[in-house]
C-alpha atoms as a PDB file:
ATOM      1  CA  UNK A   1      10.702  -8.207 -20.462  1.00  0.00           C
ATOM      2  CA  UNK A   2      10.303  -4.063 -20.777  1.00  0.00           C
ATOM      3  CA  UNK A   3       6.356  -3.637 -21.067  1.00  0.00           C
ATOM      4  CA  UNK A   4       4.155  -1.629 -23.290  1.00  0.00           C
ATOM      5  CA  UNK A   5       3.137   1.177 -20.648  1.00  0.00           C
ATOM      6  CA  UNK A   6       5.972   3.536 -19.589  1.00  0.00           C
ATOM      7  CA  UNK A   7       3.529   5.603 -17.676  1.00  0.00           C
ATOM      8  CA  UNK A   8      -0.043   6.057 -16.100  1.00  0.00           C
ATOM      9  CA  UNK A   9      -2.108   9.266 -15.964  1.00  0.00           C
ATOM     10  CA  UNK A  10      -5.520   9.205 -14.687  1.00  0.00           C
ATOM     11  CA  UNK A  11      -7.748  10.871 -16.795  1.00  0.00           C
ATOM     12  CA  UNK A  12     -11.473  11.606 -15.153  1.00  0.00           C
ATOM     13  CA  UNK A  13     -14.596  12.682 -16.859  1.00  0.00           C
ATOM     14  CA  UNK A  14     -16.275  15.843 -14.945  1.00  0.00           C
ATOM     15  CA  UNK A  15     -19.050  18.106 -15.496  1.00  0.00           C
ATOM     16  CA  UNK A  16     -17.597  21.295 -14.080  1.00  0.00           C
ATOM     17  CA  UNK A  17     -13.663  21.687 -14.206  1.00  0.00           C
ATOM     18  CA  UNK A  18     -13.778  24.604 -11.620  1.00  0.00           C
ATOM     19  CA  UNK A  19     -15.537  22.754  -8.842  1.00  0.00           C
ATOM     20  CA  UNK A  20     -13.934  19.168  -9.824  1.00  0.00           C
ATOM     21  CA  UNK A  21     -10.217  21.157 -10.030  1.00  0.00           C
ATOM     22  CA  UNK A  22     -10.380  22.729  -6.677  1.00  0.00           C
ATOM     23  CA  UNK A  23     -11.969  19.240  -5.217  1.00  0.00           C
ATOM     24  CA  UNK A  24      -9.064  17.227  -6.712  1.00  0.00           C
ATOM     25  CA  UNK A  25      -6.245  19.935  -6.538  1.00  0.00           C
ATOM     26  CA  UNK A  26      -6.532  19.901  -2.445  1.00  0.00           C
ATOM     27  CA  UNK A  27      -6.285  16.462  -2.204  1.00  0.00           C
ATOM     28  CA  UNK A  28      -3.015  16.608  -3.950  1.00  0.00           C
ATOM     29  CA  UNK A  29      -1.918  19.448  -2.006  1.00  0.00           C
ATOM     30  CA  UNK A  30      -1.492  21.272  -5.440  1.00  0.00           C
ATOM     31  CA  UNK A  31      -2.381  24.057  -7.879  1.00  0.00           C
ATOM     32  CA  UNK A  32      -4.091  23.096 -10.850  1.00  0.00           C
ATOM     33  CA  UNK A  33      -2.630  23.707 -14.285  1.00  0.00           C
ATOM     34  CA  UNK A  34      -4.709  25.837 -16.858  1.00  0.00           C
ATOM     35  CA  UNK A  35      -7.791  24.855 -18.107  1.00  0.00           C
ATOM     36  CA  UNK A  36      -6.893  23.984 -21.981  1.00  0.00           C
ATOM     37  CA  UNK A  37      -8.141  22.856 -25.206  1.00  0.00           C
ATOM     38  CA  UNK A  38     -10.776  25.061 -25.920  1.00  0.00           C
ATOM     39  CA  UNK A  39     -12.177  24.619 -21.894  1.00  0.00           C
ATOM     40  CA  UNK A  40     -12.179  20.799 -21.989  1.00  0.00           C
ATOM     41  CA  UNK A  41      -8.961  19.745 -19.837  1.00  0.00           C
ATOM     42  CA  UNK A  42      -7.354  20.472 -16.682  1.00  0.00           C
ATOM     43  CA  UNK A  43      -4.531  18.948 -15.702  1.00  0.00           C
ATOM     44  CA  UNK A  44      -4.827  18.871 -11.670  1.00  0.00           C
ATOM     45  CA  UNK A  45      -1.374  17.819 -10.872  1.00  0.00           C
ATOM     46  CA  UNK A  46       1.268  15.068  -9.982  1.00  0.00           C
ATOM     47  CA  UNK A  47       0.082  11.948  -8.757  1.00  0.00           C
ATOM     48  CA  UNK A  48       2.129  10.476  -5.948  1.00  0.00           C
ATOM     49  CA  UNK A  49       4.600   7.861  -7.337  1.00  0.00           C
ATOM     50  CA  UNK A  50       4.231   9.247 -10.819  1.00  0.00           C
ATOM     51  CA  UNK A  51       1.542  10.497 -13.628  1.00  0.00           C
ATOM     52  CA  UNK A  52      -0.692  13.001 -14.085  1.00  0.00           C
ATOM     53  CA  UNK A  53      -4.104  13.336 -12.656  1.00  0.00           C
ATOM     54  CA  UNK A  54      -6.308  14.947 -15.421  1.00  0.00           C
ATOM     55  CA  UNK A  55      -9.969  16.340 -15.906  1.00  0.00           C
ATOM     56  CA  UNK A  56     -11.888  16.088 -19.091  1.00  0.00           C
ATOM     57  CA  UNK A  57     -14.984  18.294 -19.116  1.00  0.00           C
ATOM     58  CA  UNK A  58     -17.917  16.762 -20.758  1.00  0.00           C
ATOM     59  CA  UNK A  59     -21.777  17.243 -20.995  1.00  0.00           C
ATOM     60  CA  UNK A  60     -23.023  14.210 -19.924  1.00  0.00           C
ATOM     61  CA  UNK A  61     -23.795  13.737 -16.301  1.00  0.00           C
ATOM     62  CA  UNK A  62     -22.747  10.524 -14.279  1.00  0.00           C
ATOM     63  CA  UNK A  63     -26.073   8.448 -14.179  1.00  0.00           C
ATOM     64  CA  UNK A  64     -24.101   4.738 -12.607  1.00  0.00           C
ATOM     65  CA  UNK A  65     -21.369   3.737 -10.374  1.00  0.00           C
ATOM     66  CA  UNK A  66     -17.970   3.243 -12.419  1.00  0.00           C
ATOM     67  CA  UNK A  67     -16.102   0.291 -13.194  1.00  0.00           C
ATOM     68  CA  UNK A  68     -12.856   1.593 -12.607  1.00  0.00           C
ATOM     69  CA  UNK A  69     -12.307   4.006  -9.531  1.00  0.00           C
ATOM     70  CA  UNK A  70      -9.160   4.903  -7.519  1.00  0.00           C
ATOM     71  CA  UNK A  71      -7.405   3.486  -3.964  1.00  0.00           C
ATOM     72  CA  UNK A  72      -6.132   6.559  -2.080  1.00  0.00           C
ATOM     73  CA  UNK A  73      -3.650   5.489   0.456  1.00  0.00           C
ATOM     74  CA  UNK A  74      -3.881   7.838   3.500  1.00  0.00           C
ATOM     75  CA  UNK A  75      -2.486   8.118   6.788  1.00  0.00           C
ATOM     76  CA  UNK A  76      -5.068   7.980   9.136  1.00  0.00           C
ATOM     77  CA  UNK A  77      -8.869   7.201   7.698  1.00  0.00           C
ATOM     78  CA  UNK A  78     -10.516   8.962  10.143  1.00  0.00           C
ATOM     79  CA  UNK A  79      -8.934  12.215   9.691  1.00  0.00           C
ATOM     80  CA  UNK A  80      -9.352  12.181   5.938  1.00  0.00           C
ATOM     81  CA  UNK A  81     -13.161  11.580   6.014  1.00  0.00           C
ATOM     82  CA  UNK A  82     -13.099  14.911   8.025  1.00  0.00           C
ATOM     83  CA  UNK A  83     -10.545  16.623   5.140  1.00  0.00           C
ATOM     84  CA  UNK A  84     -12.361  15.116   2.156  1.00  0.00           C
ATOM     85  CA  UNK A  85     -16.068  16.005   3.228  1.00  0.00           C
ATOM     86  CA  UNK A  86     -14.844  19.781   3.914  1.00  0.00           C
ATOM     87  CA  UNK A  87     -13.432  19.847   0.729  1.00  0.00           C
ATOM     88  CA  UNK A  88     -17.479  18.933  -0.679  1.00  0.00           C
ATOM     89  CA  UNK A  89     -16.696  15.197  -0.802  1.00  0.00           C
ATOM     90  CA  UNK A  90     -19.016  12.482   0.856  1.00  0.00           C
ATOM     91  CA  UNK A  91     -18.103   8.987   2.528  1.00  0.00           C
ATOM     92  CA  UNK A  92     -20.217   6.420   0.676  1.00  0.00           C
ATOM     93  CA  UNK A  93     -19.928   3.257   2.529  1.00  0.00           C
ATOM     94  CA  UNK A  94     -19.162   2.671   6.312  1.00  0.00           C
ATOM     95  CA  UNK A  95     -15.579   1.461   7.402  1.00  0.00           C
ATOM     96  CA  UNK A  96     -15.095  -2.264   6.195  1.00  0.00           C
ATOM     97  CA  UNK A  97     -13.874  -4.931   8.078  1.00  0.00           C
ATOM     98  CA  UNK A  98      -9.816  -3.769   6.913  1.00  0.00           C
ATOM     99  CA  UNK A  99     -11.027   0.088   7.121  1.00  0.00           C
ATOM    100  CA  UNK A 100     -11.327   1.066   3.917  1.00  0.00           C
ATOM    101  CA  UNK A 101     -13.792   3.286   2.837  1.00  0.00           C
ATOM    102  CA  UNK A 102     -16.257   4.653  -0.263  1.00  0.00           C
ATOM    103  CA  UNK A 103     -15.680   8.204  -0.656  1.00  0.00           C
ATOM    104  CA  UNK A 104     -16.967  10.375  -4.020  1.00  0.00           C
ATOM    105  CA  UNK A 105     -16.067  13.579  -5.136  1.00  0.00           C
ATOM    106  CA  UNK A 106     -18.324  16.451  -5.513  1.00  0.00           C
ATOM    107  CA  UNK A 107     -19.608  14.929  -8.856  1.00  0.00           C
ATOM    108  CA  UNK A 108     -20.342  11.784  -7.190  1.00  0.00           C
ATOM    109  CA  UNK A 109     -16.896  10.121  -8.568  1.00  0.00           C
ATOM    110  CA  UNK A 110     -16.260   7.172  -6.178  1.00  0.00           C
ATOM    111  CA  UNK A 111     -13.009   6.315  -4.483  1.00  0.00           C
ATOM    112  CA  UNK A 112     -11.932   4.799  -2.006  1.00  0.00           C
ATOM    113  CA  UNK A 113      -9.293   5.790   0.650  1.00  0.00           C
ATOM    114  CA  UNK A 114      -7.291   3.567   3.354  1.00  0.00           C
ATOM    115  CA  UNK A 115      -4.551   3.464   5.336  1.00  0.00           C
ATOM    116  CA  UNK A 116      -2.897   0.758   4.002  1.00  0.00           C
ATOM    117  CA  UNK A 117      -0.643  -1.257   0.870  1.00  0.00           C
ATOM    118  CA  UNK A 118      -0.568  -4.001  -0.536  1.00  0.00           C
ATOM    119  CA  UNK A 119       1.782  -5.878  -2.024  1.00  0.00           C
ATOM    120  CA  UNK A 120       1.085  -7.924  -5.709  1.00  0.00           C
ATOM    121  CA  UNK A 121       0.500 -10.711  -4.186  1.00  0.00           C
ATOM    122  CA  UNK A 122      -1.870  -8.942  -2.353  1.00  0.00           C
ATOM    123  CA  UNK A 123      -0.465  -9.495   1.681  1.00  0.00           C
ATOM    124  CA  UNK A 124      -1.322  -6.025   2.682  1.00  0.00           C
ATOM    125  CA  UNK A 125       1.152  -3.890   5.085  1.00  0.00           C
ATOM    126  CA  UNK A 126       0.369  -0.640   7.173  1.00  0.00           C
ATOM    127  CA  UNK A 127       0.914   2.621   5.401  1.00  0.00           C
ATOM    128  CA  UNK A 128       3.769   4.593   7.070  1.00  0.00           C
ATOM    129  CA  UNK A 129       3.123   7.959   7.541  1.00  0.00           C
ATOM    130  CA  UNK A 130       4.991  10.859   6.286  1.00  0.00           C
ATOM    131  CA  UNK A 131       7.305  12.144   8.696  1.00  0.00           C
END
């Protein structure tokens, strides 16, 4: 059975797309596209395995955690805490049990990062690095 969805960008509501864009575009290890449509859309860049990563300026400010937030697989936890605070990020939470861990952008957009899959069924594997 084909499904409805051929393909998933990731489309995230920001305040300021010159802070969020630099924030987002190092984690990707990319340059941001241009900022379009009259100043209220940047598309940051490739996500890894497919899609787009996208910013949507708008005037409200985040006031509650979100519903939905994103699981960034990374190779070593520690080391990205370090990476992801430089970049103006904060760590949220303490390691869990499994080492994942609450991060947020400089808007206060949580994610979480860890070095680790999982499968659907949801047996979970250790990431392999990139060599």
């Amino acid at each position: 059975m084909a499904g409805l969805i051929k393909k998933v960008h990731v489309a995230l509501d920001v305040n300021d797309l010159e802070i969020e864009g630099a924030f987002w575009a190092a984690m990707l290890g990319q340059e941001p596209g241009p900022v379009r449509s009259g100043g209220g859309w940047l598309t940051v860049g490739e996500l890894p395995g497919g899609g787009w990563l996208v910013l949507q300026k708008v005037p409200e400010i985040k006031t509650a955690k979100i519903r939905m937030h994103l699981d960034l697989i990374v190779d070593d936890v520690d080391d990205a805490i370090v990476e992801i605070t430089a970049l103006g990020g904060t760590q949220i939470s303490d390691p869990r049990s499994g080492g994942g861990v609450t991060m947020s952008d400089p808007e206060g957009n949580e994610f979480c990062i860890g070095a680790f899959t999982r499968s659907k069924d949801g047996a979970r594997s250790p990431n392999q690095p990139d060599r």
